[in-house]
N, C-alpha and C. Protein backbone atom coordinates (compact mmCIF):
# COMPACT_ATOMS: atom_id res chain seq x y z
N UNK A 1 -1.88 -4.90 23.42
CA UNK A 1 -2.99 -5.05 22.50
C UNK A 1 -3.19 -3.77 21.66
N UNK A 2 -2.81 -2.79 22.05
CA UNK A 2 -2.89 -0.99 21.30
C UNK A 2 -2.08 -1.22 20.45
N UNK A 3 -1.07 -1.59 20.85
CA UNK A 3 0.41 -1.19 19.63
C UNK A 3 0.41 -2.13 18.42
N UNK A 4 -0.40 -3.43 19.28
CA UNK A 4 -0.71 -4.41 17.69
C UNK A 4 -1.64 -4.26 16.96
N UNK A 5 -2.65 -3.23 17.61
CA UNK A 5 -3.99 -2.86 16.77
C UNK A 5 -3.74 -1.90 16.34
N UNK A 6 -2.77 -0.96 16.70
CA UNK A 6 -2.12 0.33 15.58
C UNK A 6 -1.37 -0.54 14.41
N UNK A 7 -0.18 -1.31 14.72
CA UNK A 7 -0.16 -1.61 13.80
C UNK A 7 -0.17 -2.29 12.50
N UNK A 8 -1.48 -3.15 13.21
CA UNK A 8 -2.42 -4.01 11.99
C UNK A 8 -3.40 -2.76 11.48
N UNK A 9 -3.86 -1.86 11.89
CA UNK A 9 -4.18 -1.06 11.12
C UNK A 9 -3.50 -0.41 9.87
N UNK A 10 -2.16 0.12 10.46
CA UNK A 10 -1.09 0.45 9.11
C UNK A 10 -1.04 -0.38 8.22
N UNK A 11 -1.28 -1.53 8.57
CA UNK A 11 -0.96 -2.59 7.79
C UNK A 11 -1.81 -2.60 6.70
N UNK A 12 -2.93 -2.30 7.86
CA UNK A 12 -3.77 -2.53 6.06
C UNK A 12 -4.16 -1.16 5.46
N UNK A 13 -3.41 -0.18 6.20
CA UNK A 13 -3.80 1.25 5.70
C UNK A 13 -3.26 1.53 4.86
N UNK A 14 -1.72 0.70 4.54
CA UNK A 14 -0.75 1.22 4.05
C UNK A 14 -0.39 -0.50 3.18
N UNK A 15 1.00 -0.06 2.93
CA UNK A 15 1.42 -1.33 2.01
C UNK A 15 3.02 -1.10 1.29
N UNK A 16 4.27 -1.84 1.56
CA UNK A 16 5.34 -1.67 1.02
C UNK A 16 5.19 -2.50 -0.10
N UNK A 17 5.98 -2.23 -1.15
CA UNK A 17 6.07 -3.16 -2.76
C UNK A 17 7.34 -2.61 -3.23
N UNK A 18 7.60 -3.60 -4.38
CA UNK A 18 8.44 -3.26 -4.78
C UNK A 18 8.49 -3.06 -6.34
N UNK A 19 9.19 -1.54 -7.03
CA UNK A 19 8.88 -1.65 -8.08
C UNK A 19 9.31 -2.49 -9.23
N UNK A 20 9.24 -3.13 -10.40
CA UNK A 20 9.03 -4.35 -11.26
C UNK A 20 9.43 -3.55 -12.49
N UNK A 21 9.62 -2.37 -12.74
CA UNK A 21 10.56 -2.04 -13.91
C UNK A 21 11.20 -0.54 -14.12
N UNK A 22 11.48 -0.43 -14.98
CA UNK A 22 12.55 1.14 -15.01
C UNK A 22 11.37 2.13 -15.64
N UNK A 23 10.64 2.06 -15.49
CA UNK A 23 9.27 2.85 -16.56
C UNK A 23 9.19 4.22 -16.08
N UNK A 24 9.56 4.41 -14.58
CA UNK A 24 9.36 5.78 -13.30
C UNK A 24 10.97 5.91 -13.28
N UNK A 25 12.03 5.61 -13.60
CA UNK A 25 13.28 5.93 -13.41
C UNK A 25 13.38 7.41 -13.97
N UNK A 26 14.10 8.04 -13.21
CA UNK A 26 15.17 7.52 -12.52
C UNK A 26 15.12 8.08 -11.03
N UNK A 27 13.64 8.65 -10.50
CA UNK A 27 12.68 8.94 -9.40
C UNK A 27 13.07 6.95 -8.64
N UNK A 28 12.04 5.87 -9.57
CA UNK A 28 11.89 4.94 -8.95
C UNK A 28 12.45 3.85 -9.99
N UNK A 29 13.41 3.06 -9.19
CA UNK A 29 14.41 2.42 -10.22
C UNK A 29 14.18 0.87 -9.58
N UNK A 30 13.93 -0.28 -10.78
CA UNK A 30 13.59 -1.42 -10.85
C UNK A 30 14.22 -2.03 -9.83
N UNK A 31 13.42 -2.45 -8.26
CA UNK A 31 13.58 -3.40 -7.41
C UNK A 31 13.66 -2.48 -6.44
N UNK A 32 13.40 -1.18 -6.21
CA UNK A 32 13.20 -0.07 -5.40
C UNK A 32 12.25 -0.25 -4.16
N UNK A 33 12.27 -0.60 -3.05
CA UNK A 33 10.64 -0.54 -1.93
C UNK A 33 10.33 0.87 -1.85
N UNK A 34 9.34 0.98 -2.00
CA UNK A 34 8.28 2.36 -2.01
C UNK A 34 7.07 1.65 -0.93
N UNK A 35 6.22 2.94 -0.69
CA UNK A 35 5.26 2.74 0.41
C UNK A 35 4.22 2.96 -0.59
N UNK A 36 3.18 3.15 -0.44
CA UNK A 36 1.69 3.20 -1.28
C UNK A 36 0.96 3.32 0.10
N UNK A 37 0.19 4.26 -0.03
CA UNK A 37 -0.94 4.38 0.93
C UNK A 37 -2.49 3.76 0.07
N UNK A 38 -3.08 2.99 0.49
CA UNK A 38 -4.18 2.21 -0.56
C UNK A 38 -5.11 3.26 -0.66
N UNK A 39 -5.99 3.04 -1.63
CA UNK A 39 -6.65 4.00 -2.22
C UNK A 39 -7.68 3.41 -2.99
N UNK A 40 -9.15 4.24 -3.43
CA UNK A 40 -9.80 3.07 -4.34
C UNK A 40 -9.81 4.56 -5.11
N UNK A 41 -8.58 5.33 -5.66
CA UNK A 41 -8.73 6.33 -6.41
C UNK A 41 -9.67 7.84 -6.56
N UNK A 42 -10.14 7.90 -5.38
CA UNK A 42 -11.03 9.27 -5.01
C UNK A 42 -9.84 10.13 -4.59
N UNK A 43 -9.95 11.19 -5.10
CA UNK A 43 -9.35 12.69 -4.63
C UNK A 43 -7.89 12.62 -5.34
N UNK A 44 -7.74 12.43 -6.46
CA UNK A 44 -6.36 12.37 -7.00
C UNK A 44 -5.79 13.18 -7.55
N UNK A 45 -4.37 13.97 -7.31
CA UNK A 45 -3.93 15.25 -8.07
C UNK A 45 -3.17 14.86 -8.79
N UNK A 46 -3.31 15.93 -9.79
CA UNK A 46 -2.02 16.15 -11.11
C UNK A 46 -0.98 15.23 -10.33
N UNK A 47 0.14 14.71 -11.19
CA UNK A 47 1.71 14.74 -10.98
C UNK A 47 2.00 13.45 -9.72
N UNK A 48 0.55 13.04 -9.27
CA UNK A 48 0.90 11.87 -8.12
C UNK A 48 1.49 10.58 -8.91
N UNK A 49 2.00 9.74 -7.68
CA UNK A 49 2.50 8.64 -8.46
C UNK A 49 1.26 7.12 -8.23
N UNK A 50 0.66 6.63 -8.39
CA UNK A 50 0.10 5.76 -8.26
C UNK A 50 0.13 4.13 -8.82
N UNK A 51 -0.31 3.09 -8.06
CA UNK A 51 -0.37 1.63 -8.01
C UNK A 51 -1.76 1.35 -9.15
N UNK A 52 -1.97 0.70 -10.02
CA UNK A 52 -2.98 0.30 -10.11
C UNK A 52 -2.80 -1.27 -11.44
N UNK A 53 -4.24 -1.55 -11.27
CA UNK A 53 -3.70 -2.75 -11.97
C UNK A 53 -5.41 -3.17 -12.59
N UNK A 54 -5.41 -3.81 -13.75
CA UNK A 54 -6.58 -3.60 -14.98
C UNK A 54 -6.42 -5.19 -15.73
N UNK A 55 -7.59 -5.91 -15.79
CA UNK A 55 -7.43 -6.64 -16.78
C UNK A 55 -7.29 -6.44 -18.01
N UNK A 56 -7.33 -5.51 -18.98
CA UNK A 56 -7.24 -4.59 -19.81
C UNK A 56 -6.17 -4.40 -20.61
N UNK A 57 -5.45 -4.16 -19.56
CA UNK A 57 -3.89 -3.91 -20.13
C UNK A 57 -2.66 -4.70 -18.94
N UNK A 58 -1.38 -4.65 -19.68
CA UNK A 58 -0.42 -5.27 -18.89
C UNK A 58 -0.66 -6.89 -18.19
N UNK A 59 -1.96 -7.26 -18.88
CA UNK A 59 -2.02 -9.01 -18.14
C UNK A 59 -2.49 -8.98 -16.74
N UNK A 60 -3.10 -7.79 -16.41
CA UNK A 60 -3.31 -7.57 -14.83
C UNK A 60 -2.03 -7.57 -13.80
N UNK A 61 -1.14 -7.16 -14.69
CA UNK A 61 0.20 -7.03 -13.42
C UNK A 61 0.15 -5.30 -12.83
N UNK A 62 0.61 -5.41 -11.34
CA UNK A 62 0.31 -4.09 -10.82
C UNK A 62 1.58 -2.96 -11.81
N UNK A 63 0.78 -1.81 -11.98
CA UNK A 63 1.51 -0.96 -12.76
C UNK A 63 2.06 0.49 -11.89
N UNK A 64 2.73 1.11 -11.89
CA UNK A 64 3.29 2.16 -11.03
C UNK A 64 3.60 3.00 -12.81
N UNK A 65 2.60 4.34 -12.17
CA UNK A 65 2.67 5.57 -13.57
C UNK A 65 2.02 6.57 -12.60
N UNK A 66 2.62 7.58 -13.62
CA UNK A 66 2.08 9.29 -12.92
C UNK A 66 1.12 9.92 -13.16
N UNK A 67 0.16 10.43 -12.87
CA UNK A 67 -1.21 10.83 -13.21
C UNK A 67 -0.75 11.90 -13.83
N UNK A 68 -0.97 12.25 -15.06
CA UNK A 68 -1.00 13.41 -15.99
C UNK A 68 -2.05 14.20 -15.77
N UNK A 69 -3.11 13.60 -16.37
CA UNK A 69 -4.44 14.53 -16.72
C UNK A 69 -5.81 13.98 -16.19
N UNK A 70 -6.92 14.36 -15.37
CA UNK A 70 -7.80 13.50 -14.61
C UNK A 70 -8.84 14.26 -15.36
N UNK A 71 -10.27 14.14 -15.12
CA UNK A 71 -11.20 13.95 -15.78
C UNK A 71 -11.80 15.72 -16.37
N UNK A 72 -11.88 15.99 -17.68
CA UNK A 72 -12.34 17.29 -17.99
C UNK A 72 -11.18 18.20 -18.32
N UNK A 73 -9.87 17.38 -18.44
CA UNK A 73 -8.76 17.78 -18.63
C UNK A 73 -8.41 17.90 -20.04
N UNK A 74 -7.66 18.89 -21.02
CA UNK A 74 -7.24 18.52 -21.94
C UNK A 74 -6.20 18.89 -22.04
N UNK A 75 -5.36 17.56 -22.86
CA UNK A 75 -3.53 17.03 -22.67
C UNK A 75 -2.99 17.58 -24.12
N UNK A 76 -2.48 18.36 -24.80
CA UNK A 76 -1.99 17.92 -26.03
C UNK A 76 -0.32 17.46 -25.97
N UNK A 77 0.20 17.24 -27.06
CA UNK A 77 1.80 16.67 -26.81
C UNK A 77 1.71 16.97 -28.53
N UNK A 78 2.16 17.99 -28.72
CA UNK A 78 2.89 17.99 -30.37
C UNK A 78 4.09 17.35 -30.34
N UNK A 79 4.79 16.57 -29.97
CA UNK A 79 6.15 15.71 -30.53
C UNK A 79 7.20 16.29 -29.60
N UNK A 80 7.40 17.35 -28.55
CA UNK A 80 8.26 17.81 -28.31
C UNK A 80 7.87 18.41 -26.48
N UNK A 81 6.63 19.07 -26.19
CA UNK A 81 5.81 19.64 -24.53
C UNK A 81 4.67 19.34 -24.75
N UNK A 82 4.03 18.76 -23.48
CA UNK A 82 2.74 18.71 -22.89
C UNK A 82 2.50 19.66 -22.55
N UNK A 83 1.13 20.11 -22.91
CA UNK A 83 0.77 21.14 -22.84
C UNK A 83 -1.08 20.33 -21.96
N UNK A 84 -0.90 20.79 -21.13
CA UNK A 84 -2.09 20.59 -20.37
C UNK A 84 -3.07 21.89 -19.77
N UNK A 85 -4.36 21.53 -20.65
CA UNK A 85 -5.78 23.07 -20.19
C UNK A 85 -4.56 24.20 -20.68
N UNK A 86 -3.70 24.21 -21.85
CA UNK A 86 -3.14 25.46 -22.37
C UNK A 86 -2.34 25.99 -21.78
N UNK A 87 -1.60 25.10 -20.89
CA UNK A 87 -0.38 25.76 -20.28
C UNK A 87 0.89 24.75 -20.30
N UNK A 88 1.97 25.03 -20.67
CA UNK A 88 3.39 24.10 -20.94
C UNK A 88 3.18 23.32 -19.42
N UNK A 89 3.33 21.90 -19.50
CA UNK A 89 3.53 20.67 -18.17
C UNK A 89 4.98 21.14 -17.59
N UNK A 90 5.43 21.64 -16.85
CA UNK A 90 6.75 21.31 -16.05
C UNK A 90 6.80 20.24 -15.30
N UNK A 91 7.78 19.20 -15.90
CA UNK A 91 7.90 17.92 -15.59
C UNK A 91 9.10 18.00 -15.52
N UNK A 92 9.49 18.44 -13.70
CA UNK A 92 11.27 18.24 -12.94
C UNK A 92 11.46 16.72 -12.94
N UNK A 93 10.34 15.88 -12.92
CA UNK A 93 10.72 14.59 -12.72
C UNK A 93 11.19 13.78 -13.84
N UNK A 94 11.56 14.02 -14.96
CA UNK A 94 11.87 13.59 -16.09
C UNK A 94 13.23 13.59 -15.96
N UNK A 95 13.79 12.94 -16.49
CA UNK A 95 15.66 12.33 -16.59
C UNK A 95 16.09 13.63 -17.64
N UNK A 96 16.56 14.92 -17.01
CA UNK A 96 17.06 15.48 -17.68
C UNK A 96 15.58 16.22 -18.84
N UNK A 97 14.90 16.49 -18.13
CA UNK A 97 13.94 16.89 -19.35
C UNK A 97 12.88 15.87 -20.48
N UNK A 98 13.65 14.82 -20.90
CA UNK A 98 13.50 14.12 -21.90
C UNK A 98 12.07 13.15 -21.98
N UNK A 99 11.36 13.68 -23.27
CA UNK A 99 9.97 13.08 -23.20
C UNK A 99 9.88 11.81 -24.32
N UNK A 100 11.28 11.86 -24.76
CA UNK A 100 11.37 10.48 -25.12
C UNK A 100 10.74 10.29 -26.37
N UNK A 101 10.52 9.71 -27.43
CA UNK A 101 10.15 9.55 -28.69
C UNK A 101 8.54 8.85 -28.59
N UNK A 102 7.69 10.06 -28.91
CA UNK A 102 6.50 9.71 -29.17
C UNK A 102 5.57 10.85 -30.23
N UNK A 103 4.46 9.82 -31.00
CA UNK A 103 4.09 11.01 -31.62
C UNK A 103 3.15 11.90 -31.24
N UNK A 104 2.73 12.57 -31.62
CA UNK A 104 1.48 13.57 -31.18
C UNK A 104 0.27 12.82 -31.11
N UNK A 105 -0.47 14.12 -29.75
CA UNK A 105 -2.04 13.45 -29.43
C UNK A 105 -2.31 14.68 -28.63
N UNK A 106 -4.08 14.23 -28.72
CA UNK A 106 -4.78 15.18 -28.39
C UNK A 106 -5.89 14.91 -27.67
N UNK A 107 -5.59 15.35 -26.49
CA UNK A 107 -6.86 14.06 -25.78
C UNK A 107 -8.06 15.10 -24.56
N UNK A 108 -9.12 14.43 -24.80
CA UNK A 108 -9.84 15.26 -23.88
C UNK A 108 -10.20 14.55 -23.32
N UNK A 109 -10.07 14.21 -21.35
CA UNK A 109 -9.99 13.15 -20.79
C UNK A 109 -11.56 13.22 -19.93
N UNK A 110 -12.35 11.77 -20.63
CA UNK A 110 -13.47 11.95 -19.81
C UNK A 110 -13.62 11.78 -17.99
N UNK A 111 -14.73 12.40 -17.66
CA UNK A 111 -14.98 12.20 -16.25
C UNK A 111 -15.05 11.03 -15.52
N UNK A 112 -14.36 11.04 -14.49
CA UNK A 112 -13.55 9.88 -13.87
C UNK A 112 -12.69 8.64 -14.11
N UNK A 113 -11.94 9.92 -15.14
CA UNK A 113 -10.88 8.55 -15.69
C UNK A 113 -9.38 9.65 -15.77
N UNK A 114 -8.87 8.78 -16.48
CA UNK A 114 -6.94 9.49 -15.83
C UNK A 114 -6.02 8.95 -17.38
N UNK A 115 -5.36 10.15 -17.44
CA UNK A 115 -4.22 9.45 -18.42
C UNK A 115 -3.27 9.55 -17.61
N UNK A 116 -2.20 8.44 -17.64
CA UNK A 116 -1.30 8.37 -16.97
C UNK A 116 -0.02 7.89 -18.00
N UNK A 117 1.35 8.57 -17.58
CA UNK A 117 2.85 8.46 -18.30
C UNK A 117 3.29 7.78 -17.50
N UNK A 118 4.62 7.37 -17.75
CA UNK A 118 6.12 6.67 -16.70
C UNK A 118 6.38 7.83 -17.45
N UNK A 119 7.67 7.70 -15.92
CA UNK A 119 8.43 8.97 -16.43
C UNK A 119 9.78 8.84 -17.13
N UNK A 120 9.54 7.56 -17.40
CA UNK A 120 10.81 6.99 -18.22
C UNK A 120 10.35 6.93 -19.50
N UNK A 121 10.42 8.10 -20.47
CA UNK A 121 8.94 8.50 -21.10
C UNK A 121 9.55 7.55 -22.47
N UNK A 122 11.09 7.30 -22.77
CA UNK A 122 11.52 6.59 -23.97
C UNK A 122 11.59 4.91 -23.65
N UNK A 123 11.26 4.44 -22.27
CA UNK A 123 11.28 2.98 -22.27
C UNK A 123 9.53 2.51 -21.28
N UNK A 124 8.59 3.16 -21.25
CA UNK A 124 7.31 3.49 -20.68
C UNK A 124 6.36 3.01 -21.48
N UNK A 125 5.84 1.87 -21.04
CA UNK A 125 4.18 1.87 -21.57
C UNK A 125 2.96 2.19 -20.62
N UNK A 126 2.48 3.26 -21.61
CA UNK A 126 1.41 3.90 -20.52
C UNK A 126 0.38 4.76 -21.56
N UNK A 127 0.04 5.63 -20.82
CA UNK A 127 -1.49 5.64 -22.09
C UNK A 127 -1.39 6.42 -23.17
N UNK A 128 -0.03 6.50 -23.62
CA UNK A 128 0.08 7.07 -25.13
C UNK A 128 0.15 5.54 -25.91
N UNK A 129 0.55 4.36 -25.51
CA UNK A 129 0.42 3.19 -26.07
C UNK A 129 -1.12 2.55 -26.17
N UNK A 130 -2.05 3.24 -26.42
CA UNK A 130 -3.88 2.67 -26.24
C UNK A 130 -4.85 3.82 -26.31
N UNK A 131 -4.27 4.64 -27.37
CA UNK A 131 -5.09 6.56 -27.54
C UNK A 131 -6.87 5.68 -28.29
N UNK A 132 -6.62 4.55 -28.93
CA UNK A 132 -7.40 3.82 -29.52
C UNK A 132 -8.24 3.43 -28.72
N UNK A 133 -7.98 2.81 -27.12
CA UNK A 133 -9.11 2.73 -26.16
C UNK A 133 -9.30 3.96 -25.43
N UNK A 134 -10.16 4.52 -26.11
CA UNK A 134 -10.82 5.62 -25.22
C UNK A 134 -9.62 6.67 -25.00
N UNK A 135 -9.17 6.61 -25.43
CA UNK A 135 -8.10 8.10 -25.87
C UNK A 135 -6.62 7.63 -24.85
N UNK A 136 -6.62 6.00 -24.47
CA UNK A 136 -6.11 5.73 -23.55
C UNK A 136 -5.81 5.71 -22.38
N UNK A 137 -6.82 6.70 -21.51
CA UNK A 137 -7.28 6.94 -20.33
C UNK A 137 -8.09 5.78 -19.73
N UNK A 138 -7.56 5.76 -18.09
CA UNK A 138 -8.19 4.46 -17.36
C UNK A 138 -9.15 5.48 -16.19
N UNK A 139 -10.09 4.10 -16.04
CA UNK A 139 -10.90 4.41 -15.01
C UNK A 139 -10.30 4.97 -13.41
N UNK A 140 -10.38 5.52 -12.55
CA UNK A 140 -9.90 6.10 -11.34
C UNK A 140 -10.36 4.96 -10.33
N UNK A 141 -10.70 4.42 -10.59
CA UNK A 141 -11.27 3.12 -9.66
C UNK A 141 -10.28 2.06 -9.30
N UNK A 142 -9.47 1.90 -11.07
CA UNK A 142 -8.62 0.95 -10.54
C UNK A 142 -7.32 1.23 -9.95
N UNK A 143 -7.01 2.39 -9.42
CA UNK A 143 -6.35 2.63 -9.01
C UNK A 143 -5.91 1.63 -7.40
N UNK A 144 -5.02 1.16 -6.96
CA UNK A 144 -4.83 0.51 -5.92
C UNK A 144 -4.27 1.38 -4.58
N UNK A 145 -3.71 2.31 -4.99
CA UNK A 145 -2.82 3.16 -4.06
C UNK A 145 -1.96 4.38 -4.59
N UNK A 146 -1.58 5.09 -3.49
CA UNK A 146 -0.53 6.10 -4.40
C UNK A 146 0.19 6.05 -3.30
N UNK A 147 1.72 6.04 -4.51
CA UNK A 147 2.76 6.59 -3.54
C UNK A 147 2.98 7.22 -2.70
N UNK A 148 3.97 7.28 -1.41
CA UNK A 148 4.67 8.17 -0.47
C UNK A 148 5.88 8.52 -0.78
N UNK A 149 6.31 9.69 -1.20
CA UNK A 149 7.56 10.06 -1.19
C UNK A 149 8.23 10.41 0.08
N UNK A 150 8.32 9.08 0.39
CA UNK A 150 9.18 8.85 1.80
C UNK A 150 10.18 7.43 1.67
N UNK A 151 11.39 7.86 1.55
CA UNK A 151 12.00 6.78 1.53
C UNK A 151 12.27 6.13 2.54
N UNK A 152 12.07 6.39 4.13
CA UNK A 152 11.58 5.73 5.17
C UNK A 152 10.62 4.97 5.56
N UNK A 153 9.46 5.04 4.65
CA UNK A 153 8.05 4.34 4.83
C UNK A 153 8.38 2.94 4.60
N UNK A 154 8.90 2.87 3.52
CA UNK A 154 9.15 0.99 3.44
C UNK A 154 9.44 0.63 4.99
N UNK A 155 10.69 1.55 5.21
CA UNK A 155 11.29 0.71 6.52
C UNK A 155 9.85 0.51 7.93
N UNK A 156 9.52 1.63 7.97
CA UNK A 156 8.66 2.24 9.10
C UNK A 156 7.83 1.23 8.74
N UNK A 157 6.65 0.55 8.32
CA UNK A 157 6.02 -0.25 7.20
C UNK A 157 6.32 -1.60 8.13
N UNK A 158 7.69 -2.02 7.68
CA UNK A 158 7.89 -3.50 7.72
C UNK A 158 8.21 -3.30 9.44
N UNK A 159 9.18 -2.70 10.32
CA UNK A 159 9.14 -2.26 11.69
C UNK A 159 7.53 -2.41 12.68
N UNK A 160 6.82 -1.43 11.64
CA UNK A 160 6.09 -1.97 12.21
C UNK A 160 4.56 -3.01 12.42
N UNK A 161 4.98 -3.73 10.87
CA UNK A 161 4.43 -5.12 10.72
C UNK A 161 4.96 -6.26 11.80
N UNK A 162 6.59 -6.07 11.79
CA UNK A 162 7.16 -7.01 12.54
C UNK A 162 6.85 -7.28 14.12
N UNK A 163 6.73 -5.64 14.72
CA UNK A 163 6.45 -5.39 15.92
C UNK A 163 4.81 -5.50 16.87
N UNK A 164 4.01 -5.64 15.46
CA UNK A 164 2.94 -5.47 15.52
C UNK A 164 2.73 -7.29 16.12
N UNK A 165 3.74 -8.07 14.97
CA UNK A 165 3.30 -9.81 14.66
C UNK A 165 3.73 -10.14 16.52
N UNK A 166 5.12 -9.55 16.25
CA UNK A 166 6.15 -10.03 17.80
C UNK A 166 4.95 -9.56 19.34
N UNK A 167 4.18 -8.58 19.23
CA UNK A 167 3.25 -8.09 20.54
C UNK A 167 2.19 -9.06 20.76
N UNK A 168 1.67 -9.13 19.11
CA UNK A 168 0.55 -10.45 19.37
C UNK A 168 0.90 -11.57 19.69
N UNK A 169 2.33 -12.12 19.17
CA UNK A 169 3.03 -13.67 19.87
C UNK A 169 3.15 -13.77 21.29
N UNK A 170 3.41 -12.16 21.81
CA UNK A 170 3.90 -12.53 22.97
C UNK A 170 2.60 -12.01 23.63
N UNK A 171 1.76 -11.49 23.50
CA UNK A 171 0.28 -11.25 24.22
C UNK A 171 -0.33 -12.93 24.49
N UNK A 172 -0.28 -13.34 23.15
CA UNK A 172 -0.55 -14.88 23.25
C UNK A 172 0.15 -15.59 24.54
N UNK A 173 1.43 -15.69 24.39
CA UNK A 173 2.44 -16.09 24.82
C UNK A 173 1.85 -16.02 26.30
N UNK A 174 1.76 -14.58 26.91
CA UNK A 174 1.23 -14.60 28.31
C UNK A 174 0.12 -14.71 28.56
N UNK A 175 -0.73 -14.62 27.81
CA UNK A 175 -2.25 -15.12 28.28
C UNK A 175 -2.39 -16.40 28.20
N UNK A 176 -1.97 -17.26 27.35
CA UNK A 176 -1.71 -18.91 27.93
C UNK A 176 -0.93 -18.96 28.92
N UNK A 177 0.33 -18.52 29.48
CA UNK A 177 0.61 -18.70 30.12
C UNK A 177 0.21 -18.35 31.92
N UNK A 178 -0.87 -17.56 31.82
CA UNK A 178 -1.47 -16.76 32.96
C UNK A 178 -2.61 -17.66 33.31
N UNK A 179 -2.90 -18.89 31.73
CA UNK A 179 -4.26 -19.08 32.08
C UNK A 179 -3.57 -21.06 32.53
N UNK A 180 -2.11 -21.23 32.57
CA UNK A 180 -1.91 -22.42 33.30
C UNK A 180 -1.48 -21.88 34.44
N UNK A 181 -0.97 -21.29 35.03
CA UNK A 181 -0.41 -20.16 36.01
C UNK A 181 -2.20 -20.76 36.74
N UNK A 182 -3.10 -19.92 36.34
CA UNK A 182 -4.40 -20.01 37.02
C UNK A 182 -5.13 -21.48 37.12
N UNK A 183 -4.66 -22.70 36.05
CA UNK A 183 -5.18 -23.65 36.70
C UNK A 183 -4.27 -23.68 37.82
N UNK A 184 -2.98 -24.10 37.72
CA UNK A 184 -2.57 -24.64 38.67
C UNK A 184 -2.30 -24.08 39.86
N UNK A 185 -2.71 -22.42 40.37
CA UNK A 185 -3.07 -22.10 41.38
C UNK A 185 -4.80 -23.24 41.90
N UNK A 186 -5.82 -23.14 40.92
CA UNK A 186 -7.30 -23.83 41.19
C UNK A 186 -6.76 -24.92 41.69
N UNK A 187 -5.99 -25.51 40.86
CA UNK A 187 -5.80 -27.37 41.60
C UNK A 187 -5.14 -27.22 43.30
N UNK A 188 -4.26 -26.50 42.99
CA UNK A 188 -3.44 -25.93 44.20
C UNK A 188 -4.42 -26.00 45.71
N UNK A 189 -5.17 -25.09 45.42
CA UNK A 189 -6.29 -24.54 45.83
C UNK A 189 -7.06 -25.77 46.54
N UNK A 190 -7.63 -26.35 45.30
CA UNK A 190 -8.27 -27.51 45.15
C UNK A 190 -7.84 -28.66 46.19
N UNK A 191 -6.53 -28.69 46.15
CA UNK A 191 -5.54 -30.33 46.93
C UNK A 191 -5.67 -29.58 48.51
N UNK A 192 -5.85 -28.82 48.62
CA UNK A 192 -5.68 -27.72 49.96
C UNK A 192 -6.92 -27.91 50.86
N UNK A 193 -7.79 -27.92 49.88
CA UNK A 193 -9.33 -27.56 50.62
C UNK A 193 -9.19 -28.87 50.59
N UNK A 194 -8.88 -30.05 49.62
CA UNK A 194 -9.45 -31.37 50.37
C UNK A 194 -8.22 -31.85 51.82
N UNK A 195 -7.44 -31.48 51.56
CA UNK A 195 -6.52 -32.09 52.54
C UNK A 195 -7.01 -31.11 54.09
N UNK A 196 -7.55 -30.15 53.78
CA UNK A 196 -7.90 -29.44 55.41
C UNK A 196 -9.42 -30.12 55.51
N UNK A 197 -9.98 -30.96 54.48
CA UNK A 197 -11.69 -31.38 55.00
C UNK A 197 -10.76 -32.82 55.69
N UNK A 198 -10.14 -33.62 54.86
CA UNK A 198 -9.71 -34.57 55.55
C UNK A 198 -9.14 -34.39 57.36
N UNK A 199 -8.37 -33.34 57.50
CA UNK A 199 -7.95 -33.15 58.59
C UNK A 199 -9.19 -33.06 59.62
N UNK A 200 -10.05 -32.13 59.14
CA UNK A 200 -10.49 -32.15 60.04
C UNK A 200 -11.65 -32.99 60.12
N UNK A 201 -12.34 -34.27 59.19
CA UNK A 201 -12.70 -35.22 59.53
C UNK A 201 -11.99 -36.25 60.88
N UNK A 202 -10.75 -36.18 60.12
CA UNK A 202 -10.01 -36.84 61.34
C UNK A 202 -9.84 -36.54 62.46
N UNK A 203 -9.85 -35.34 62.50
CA UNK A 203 -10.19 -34.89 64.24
C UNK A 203 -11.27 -34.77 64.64
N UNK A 204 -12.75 -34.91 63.85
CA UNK A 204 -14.05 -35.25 64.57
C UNK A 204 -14.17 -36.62 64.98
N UNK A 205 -13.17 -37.09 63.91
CA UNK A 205 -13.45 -39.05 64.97
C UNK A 205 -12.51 -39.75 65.88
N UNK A 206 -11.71 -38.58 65.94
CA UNK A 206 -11.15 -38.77 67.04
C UNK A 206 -12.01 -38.36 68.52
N UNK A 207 -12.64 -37.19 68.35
CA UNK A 207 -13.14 -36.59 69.25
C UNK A 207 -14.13 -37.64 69.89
């Protein structure tokens, strides 16, 4: 009962998916399992990778992008470096450097909201495509989860979803089976006590 309540907890602590396009390549490449630890977007740093999903944009399909800039932040991008609060972005996670063809912006990101890139910055829709809503920055709320950079978590994840399902089948499994086990000791029991009242009726009328 511990090991299935650990891990129905993971279960819902956590969450494997799979990613749905090349937008995070070449970090996270279309049909990739990643882990996501769920989140309702409190405490989020620079450079994380996060789940989230918006009626707003994308048709409400879940989106996987990198948090750039969070609230009180300011982003610029003249055509060539991000420059974030006045200092050049070092972005190792980019394919070779490359920020991909976009034009300039200048954004000052209000409190409790997030601009977020793919890091597939020339095939990526993300909030340089919507500077028009609100400078293209989303709320931190809708965030669903953020990544684990653990390429073991998927596995660990589904292991121990599986192990979690297989403890409760078989917990089931023996507690029905303990609880016919226990009638049929009662009946047992039961045929016993009447067959020793019979006996010994029969030997009072004999007597």
């Amino acid at each position: 009962m511990l090991l299935a309540a650990g891990a129905l907890w993971g279960f819902r602590g956590y969450e494997s998916v799979s990613v749905n396009d090349d937008s995070m390549a070449p970090a996270y490449a279309k049909g990739d399992r990643v882990a996501i630890e769920k989140s309702d977007g409190g405490g989020l740093h620079h450079g994380e990778v996060v789940l989230y999903r918006t009626r707003d944009r994308y048709d409400g399909a879940d989106v996987f992008q990198r948090v750039i800039a969070l609230g009180g932040d300011h982003l610029v991008f003249d055509g060539k470096q991000l420059v974030l609060n006045g200092e050049p972005l070092d972005e190792p996670y980019l394919d070779g450097g490359d920020e991909g063809t976009s034009d300039a912006y200048d954004v000052l990101v209000p409190h409790g909201r997030m601009f977020t890139l793919g890091d597939n910055r020339a095939d990526a829709l993300d909030s340089r495509n919507f500077l028009a809503d609100q400078a293209g920055t989303l709320p931190v709320k809708v965030v669903r989860g953020r990544l684990i950079d653990n390429p073991a978590m998927p596995l660990l994840l589904e292991v121990s979803v599986l192990a979690g399902t297989l403890l409760a089948l078989a917990g089931a499994g023996f507690g029905l089976a303990g609880r016919v086990v226990r009638r049929r000791r009662l009946a047992a029991l039961t045929l016993y006590g009447q067959s020793s009242s019979r006996a010994q009726s029969r030997l009072s009328v004999r007597r």
